[in-house]
PDB file of N, CA and C in Angstrom:
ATOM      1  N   UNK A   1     -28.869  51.887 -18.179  1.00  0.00           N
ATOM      2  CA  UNK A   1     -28.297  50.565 -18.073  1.00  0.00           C
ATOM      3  C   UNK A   1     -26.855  50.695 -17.655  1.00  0.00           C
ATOM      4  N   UNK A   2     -26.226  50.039 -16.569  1.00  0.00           N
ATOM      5  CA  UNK A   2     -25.239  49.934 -15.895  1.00  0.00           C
ATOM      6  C   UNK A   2     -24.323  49.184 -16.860  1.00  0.00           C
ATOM      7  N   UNK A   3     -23.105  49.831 -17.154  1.00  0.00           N
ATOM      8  CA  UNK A   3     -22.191  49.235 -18.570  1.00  0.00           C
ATOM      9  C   UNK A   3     -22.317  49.842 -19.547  1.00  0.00           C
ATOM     10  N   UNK A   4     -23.203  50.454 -19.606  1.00  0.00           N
ATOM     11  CA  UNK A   4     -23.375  51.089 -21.346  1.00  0.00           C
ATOM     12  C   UNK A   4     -23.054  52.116 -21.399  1.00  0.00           C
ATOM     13  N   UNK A   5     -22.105  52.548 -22.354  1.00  0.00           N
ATOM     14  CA  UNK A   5     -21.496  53.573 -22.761  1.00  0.00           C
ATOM     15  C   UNK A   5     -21.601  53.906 -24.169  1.00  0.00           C
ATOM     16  N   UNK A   6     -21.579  55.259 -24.462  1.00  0.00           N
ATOM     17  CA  UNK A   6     -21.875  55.540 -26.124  1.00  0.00           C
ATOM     18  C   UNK A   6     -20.241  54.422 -26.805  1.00  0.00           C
ATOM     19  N   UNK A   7     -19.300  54.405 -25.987  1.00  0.00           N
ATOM     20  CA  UNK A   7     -18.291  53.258 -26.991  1.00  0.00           C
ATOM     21  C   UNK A   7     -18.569  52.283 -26.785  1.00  0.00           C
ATOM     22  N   UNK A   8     -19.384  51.727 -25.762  1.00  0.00           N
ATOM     23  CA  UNK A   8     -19.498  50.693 -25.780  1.00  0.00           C
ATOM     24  C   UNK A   8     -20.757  50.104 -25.217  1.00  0.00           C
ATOM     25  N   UNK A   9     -21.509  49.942 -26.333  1.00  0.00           N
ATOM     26  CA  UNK A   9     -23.019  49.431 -26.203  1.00  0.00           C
ATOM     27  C   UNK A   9     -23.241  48.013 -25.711  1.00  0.00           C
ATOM     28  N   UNK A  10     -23.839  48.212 -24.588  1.00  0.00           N
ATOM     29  CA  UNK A  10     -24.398  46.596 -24.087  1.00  0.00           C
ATOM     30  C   UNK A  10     -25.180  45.875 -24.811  1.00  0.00           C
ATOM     31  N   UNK A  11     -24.402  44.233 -25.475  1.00  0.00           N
ATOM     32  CA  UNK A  11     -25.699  43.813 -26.561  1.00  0.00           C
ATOM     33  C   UNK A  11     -26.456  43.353 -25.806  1.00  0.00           C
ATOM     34  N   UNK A  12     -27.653  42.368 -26.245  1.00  0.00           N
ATOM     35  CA  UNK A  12     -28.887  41.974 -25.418  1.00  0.00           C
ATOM     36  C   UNK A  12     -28.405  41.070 -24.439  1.00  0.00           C
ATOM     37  N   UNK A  13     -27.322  40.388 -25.572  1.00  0.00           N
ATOM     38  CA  UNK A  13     -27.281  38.890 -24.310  1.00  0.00           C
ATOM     39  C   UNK A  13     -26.611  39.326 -22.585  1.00  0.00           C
ATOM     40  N   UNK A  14     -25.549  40.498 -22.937  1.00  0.00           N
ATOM     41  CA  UNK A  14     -24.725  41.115 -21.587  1.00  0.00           C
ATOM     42  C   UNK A  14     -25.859  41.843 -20.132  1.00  0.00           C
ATOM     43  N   UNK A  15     -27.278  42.069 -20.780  1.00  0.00           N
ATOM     44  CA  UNK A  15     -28.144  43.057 -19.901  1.00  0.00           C
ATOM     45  C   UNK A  15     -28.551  41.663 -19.322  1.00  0.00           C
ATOM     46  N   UNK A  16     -29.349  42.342 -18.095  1.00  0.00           N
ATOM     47  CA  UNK A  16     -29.977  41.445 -17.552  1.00  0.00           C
ATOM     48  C   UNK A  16     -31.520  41.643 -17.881  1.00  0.00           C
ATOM     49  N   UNK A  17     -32.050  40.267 -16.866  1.00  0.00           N
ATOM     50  CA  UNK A  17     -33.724  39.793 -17.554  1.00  0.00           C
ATOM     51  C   UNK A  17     -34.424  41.364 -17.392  1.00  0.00           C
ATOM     52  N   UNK A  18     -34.375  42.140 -16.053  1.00  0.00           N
ATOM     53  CA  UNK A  18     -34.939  43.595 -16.149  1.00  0.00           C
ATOM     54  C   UNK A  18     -34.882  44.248 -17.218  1.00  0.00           C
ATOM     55  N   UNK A  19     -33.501  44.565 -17.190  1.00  0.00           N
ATOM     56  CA  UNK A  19     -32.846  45.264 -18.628  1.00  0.00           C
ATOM     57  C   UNK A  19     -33.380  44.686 -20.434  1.00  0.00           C
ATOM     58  N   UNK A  20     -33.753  43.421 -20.458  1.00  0.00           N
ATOM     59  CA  UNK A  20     -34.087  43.043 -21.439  1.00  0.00           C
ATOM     60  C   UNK A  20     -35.779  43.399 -21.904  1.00  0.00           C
ATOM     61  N   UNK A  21     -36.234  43.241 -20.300  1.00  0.00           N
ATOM     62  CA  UNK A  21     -37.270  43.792 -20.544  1.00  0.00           C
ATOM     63  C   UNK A  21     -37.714  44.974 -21.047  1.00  0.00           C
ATOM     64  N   UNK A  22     -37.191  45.785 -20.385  1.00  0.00           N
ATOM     65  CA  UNK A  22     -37.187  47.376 -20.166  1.00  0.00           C
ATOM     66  C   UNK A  22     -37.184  47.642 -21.953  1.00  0.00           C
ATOM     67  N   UNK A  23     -35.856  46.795 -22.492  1.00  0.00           N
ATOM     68  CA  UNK A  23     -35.356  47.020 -23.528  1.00  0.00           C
ATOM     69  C   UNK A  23     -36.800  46.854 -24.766  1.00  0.00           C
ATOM     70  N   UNK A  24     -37.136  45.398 -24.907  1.00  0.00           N
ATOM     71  CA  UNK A  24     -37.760  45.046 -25.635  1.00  0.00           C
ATOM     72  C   UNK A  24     -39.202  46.293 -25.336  1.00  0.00           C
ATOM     73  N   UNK A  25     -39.893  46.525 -24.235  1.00  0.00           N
ATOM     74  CA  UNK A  25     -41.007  47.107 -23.985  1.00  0.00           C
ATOM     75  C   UNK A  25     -40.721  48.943 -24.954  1.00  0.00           C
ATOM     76  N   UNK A  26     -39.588  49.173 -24.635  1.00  0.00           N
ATOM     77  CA  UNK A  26     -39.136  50.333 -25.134  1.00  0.00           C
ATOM     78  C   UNK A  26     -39.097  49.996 -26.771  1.00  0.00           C
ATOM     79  N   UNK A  27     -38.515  49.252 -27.266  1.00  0.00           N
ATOM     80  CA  UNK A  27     -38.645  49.003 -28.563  1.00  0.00           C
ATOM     81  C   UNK A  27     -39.598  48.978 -29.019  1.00  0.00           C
ATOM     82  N   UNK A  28     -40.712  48.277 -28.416  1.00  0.00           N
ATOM     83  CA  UNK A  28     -42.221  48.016 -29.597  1.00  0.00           C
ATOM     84  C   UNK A  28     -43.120  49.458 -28.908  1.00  0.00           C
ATOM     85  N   UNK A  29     -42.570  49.804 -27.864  1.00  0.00           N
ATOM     86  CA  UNK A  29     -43.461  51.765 -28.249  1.00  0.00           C
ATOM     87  C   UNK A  29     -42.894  52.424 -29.318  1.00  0.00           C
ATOM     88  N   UNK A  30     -41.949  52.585 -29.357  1.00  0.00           N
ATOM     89  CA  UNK A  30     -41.232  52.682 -30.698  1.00  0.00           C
ATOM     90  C   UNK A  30     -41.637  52.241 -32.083  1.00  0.00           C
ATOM     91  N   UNK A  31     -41.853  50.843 -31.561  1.00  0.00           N
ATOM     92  CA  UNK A  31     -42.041  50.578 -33.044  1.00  0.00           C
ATOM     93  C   UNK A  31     -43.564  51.196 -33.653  1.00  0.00           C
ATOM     94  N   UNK A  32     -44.565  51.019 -32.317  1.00  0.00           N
ATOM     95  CA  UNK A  32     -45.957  51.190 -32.222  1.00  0.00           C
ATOM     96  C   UNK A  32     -45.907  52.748 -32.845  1.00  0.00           C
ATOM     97  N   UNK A  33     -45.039  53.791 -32.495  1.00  0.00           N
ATOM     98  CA  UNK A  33     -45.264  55.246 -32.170  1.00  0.00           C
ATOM     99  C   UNK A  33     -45.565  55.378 -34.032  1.00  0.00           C
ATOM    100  N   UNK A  34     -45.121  54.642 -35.050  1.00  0.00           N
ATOM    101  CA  UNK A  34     -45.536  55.584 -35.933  1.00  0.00           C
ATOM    102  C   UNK A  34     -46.837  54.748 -36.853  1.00  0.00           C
ATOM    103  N   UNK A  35     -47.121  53.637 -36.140  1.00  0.00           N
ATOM    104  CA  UNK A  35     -48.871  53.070 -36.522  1.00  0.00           C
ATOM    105  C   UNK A  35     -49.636  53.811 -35.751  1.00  0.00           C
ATOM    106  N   UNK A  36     -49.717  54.024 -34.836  1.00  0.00           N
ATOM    107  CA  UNK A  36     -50.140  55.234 -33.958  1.00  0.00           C
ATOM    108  C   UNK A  36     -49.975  56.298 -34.737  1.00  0.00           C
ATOM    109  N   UNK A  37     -49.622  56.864 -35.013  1.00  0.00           N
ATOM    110  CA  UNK A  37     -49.781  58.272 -36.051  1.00  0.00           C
ATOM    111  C   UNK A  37     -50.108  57.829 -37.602  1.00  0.00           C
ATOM    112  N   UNK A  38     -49.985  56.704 -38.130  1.00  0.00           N
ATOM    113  CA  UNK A  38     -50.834  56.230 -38.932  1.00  0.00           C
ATOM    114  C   UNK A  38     -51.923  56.272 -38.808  1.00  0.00           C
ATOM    115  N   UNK A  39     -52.201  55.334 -37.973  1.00  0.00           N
ATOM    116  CA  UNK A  39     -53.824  55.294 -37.438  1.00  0.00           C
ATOM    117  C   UNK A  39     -54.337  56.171 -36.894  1.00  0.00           C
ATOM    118  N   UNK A  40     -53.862  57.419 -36.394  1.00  0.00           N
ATOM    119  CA  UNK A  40     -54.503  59.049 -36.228  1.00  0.00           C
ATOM    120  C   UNK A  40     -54.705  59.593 -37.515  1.00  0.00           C
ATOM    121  N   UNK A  41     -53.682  59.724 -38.474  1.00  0.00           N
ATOM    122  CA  UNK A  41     -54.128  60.457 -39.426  1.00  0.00           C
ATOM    123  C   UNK A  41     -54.834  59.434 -40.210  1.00  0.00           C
ATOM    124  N   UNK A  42     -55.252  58.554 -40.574  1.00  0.00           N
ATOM    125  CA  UNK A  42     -56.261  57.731 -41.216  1.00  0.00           C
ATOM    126  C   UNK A  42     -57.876  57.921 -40.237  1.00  0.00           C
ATOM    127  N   UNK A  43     -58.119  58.415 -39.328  1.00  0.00           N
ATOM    128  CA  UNK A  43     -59.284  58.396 -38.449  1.00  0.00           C
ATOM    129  C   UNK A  43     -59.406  59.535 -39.007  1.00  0.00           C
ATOM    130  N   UNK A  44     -57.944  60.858 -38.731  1.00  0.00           N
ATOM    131  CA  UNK A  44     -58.658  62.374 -39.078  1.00  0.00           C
ATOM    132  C   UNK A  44     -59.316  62.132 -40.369  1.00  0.00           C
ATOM    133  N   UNK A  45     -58.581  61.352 -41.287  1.00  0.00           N
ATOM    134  CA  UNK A  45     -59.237  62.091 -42.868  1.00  0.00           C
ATOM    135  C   UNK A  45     -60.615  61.036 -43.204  1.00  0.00           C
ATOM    136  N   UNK A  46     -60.541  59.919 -42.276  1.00  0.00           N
ATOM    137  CA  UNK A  46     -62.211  59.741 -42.334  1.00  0.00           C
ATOM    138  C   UNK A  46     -63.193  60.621 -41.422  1.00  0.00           C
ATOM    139  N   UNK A  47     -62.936  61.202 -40.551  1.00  0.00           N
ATOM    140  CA  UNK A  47     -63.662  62.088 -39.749  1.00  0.00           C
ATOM    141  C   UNK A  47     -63.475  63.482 -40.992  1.00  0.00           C
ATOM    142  N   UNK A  48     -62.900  64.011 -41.748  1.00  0.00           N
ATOM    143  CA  UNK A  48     -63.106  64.791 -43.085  1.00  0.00           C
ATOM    144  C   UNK A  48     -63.944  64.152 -43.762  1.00  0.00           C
ATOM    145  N   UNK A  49     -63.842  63.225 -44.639  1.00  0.00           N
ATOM    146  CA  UNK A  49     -64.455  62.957 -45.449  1.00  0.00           C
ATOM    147  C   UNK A  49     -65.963  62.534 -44.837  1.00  0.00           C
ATOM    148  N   UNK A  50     -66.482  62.339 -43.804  1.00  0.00           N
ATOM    149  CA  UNK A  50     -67.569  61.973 -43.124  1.00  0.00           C
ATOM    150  C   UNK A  50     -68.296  63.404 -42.671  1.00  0.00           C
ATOM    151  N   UNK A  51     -67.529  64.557 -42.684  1.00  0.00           N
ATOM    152  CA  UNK A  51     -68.137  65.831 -42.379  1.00  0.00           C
ATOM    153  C   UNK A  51     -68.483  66.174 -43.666  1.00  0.00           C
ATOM    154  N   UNK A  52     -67.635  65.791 -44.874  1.00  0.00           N
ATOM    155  CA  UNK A  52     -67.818  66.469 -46.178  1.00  0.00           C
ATOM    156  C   UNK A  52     -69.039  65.907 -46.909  1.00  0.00           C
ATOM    157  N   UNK A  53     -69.408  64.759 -46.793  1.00  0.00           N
ATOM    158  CA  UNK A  53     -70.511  63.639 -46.813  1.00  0.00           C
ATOM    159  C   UNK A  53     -71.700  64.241 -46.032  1.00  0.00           C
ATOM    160  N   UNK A  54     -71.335  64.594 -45.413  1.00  0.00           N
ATOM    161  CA  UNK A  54     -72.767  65.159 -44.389  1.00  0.00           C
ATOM    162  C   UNK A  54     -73.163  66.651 -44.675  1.00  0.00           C
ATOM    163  N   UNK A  55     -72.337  67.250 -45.008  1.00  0.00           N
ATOM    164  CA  UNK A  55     -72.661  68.876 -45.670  1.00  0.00           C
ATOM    165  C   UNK A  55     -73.319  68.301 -47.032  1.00  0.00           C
ATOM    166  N   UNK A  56     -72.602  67.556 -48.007  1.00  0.00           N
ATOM    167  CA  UNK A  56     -73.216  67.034 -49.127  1.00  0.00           C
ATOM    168  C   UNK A  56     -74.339  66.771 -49.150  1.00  0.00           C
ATOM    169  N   UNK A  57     -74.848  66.052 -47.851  1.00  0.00           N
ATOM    170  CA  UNK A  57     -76.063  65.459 -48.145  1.00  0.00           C
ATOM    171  C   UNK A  57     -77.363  65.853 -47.061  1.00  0.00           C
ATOM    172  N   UNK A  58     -76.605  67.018 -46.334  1.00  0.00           N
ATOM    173  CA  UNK A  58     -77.706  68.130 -46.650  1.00  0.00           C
ATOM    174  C   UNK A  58     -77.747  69.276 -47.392  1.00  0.00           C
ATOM    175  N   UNK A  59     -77.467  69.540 -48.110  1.00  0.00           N
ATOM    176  CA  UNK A  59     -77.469  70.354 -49.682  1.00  0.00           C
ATOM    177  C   UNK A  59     -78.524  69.875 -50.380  1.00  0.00           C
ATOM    178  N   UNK A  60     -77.962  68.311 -50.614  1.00  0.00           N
ATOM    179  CA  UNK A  60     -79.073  67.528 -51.802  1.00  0.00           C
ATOM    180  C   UNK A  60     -80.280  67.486 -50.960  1.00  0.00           C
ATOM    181  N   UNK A  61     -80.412  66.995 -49.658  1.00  0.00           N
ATOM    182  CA  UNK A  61     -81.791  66.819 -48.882  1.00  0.00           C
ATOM    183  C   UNK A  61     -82.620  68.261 -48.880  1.00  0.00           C
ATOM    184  N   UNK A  62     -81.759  69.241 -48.933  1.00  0.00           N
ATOM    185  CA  UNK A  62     -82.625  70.683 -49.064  1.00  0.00           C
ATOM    186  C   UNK A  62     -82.892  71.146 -50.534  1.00  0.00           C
ATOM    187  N   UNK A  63     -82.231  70.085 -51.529  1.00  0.00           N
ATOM    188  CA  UNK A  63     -82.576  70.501 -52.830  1.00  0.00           C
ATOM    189  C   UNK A  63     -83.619  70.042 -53.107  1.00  0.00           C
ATOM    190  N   UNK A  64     -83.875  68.278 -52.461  1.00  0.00           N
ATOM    191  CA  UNK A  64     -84.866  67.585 -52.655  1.00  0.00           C
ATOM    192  C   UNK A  64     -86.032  68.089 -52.231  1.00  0.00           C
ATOM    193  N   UNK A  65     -85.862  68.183 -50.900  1.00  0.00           N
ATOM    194  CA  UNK A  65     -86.925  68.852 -50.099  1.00  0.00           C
ATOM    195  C   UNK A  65     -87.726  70.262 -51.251  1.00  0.00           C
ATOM    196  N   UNK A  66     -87.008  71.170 -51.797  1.00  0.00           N
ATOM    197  CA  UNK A  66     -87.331  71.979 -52.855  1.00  0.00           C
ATOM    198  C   UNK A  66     -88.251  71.974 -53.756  1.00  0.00           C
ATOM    199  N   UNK A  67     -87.880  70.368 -54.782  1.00  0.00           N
ATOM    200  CA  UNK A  67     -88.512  69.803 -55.599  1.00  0.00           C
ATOM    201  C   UNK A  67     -89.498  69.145 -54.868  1.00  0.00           C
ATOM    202  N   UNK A  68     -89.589  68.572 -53.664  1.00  0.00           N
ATOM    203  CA  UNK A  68     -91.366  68.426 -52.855  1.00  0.00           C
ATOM    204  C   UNK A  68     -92.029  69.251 -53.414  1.00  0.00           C
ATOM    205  N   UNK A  69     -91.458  70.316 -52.558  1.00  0.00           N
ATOM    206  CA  UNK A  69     -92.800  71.273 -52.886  1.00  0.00           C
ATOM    207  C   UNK A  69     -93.432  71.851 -53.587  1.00  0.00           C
ATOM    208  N   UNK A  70     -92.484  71.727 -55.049  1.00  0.00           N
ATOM    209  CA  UNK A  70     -92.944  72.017 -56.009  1.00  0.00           C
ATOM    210  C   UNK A  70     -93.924  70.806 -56.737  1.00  0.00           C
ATOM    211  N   UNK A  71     -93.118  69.539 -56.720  1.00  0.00           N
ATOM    212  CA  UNK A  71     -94.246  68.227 -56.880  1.00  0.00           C
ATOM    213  C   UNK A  71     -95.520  68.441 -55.977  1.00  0.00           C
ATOM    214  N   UNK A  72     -95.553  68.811 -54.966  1.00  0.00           N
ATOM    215  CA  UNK A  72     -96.907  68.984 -54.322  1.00  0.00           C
ATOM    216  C   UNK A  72     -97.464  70.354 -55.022  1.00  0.00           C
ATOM    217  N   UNK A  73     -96.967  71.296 -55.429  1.00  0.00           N
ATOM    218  CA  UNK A  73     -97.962  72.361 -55.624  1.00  0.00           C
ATOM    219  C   UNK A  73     -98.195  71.990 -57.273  1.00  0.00           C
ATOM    220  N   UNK A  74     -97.946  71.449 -57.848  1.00  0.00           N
ATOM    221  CA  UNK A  74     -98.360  70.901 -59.520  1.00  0.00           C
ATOM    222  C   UNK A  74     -99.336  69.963 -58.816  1.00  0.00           C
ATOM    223  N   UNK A  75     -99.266  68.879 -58.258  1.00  0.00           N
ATOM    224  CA  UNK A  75    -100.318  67.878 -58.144  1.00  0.00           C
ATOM    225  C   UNK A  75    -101.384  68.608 -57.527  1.00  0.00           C
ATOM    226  N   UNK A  76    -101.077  69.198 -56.540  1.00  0.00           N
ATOM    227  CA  UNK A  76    -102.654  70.165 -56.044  1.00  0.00           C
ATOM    228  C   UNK A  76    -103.425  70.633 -57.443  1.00  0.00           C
ATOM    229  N   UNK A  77    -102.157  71.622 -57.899  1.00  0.00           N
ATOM    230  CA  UNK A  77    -102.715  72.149 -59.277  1.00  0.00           C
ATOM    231  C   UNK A  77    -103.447  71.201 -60.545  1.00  0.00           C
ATOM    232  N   UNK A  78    -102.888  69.921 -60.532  1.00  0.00           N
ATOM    233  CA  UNK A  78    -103.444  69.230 -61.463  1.00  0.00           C
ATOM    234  C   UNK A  78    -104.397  68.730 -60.850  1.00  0.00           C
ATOM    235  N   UNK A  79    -104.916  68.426 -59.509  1.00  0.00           N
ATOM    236  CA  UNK A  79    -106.148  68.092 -59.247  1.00  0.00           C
ATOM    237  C   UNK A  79    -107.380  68.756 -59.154  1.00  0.00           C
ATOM    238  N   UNK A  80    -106.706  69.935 -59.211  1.00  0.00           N
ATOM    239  CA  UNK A  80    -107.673  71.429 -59.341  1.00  0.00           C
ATOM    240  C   UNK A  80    -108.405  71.127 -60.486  1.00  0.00           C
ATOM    241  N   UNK A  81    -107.576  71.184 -61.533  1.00  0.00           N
ATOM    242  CA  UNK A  81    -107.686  71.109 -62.919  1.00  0.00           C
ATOM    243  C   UNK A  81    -108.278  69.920 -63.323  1.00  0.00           C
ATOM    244  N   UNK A  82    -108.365  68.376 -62.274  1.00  0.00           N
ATOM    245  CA  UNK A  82    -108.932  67.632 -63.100  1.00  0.00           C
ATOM    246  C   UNK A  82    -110.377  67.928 -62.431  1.00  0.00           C
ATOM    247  N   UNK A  83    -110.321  68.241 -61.099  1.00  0.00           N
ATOM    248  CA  UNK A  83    -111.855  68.377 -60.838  1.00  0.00           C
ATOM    249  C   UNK A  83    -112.875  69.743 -61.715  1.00  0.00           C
ATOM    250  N   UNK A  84    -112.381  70.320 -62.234  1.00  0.00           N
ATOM    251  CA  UNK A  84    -112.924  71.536 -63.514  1.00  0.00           C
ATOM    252  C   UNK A  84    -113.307  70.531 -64.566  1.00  0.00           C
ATOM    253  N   UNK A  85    -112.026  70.220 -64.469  1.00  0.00           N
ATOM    254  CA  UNK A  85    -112.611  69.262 -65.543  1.00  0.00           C
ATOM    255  C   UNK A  85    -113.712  68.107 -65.709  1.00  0.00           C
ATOM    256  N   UNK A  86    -113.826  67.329 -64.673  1.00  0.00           N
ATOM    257  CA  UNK A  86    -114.784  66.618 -64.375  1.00  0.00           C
ATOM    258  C   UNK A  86    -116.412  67.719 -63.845  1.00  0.00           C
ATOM    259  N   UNK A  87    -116.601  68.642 -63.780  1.00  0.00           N
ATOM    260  CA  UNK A  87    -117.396  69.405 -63.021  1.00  0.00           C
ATOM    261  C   UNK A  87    -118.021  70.107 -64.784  1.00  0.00           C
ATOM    262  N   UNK A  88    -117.096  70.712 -65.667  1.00  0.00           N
ATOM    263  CA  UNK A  88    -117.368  70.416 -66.872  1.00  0.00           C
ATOM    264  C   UNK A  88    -118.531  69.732 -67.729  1.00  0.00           C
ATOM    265  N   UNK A  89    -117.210  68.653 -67.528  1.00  0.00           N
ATOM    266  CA  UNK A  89    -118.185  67.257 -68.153  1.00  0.00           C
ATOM    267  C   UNK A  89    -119.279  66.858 -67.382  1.00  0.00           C
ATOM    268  N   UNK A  90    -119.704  67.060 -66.343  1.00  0.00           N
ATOM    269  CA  UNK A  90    -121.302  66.823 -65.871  1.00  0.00           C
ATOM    270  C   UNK A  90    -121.996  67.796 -66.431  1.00  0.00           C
ATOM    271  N   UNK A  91    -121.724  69.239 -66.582  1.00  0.00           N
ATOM    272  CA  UNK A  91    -122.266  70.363 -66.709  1.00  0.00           C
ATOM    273  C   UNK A  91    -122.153  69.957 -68.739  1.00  0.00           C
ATOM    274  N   UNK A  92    -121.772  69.158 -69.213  1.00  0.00           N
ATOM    275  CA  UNK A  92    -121.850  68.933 -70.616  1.00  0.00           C
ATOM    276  C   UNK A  92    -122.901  67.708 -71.078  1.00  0.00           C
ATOM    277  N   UNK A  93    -123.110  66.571 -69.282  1.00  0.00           N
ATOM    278  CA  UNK A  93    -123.846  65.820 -69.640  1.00  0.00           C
ATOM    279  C   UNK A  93    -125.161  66.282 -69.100  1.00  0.00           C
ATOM    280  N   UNK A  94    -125.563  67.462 -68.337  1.00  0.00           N
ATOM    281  CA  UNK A  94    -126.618  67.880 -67.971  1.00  0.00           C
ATOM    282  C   UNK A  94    -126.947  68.517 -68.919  1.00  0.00           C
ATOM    283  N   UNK A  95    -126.310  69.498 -70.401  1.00  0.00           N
ATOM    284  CA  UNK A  95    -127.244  69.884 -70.713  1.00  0.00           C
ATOM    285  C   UNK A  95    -127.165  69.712 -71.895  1.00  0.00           C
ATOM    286  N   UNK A  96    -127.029  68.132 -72.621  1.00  0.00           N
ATOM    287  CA  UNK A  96    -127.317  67.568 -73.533  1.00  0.00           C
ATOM    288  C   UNK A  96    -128.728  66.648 -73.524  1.00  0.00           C
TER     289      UNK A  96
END
C-alpha cells in the first residue's frame, strides 16, 4: 500500500476502495486460518476415533463369530443327544 510506512500506518478510511478490499479479504483469511486448523484437527481426531471403533469392532465381531461356533457345535451336540434320546424311548416303547 502506497503511504504506509511502519511510522505511519494507513487507517482504513485514507486507502482506497482496492486497498480496502485487498485489506478486508486479507483479514478474514486470517481470521479463517485458525478455524481452518480447528476444523483439521477436529476431522483428524474423528478419523482416530473412527479407526479405533473399527479395530474394536472387529475384535468383538471375531469374538462373536467364536462363540457361533461354539453355539452351533453344542446345538448339533444337543440334537445328537436328543435324537438318542428319542430313539431310546421307542426302543423302551417297543419292548414293553
Amino acid at each position: 500500500m502506497e503511504g504506509d510506512t511502519p511510522i505511519h500506518r494507513k487507517t482504513f478510511l485514507e486507502m482506497t476502495e482496492p486497498e480496502q478490499i485487498v485489506f478486508l479479504e486479507q483479514l478474514r483469511e486470517r481470521r479463517l486460518e485458525p478455524i481452518n486448523t480447528y476444523n483439521d484437527i477436529i476431522e483428524a481426531k474423528k478419523q482416530k476415533q473412527i479407526a479405533k471403533l473399527n479395530t474394536k469392532q472387529e475384535k468383538e465381531l471375531a469374538q462373536f463369530e467364536k462363540c457361533l461356533e461354539k453355539v452351533d457345535k453344542y446345538l448339533e451336540e444337543l440334537s445328537n443327544r436328543a435324537n438318542k434320546l428319542r430313539m431310546i424311548k421307542m426302543q423302551l416303547e417297543f419292548t414293553e
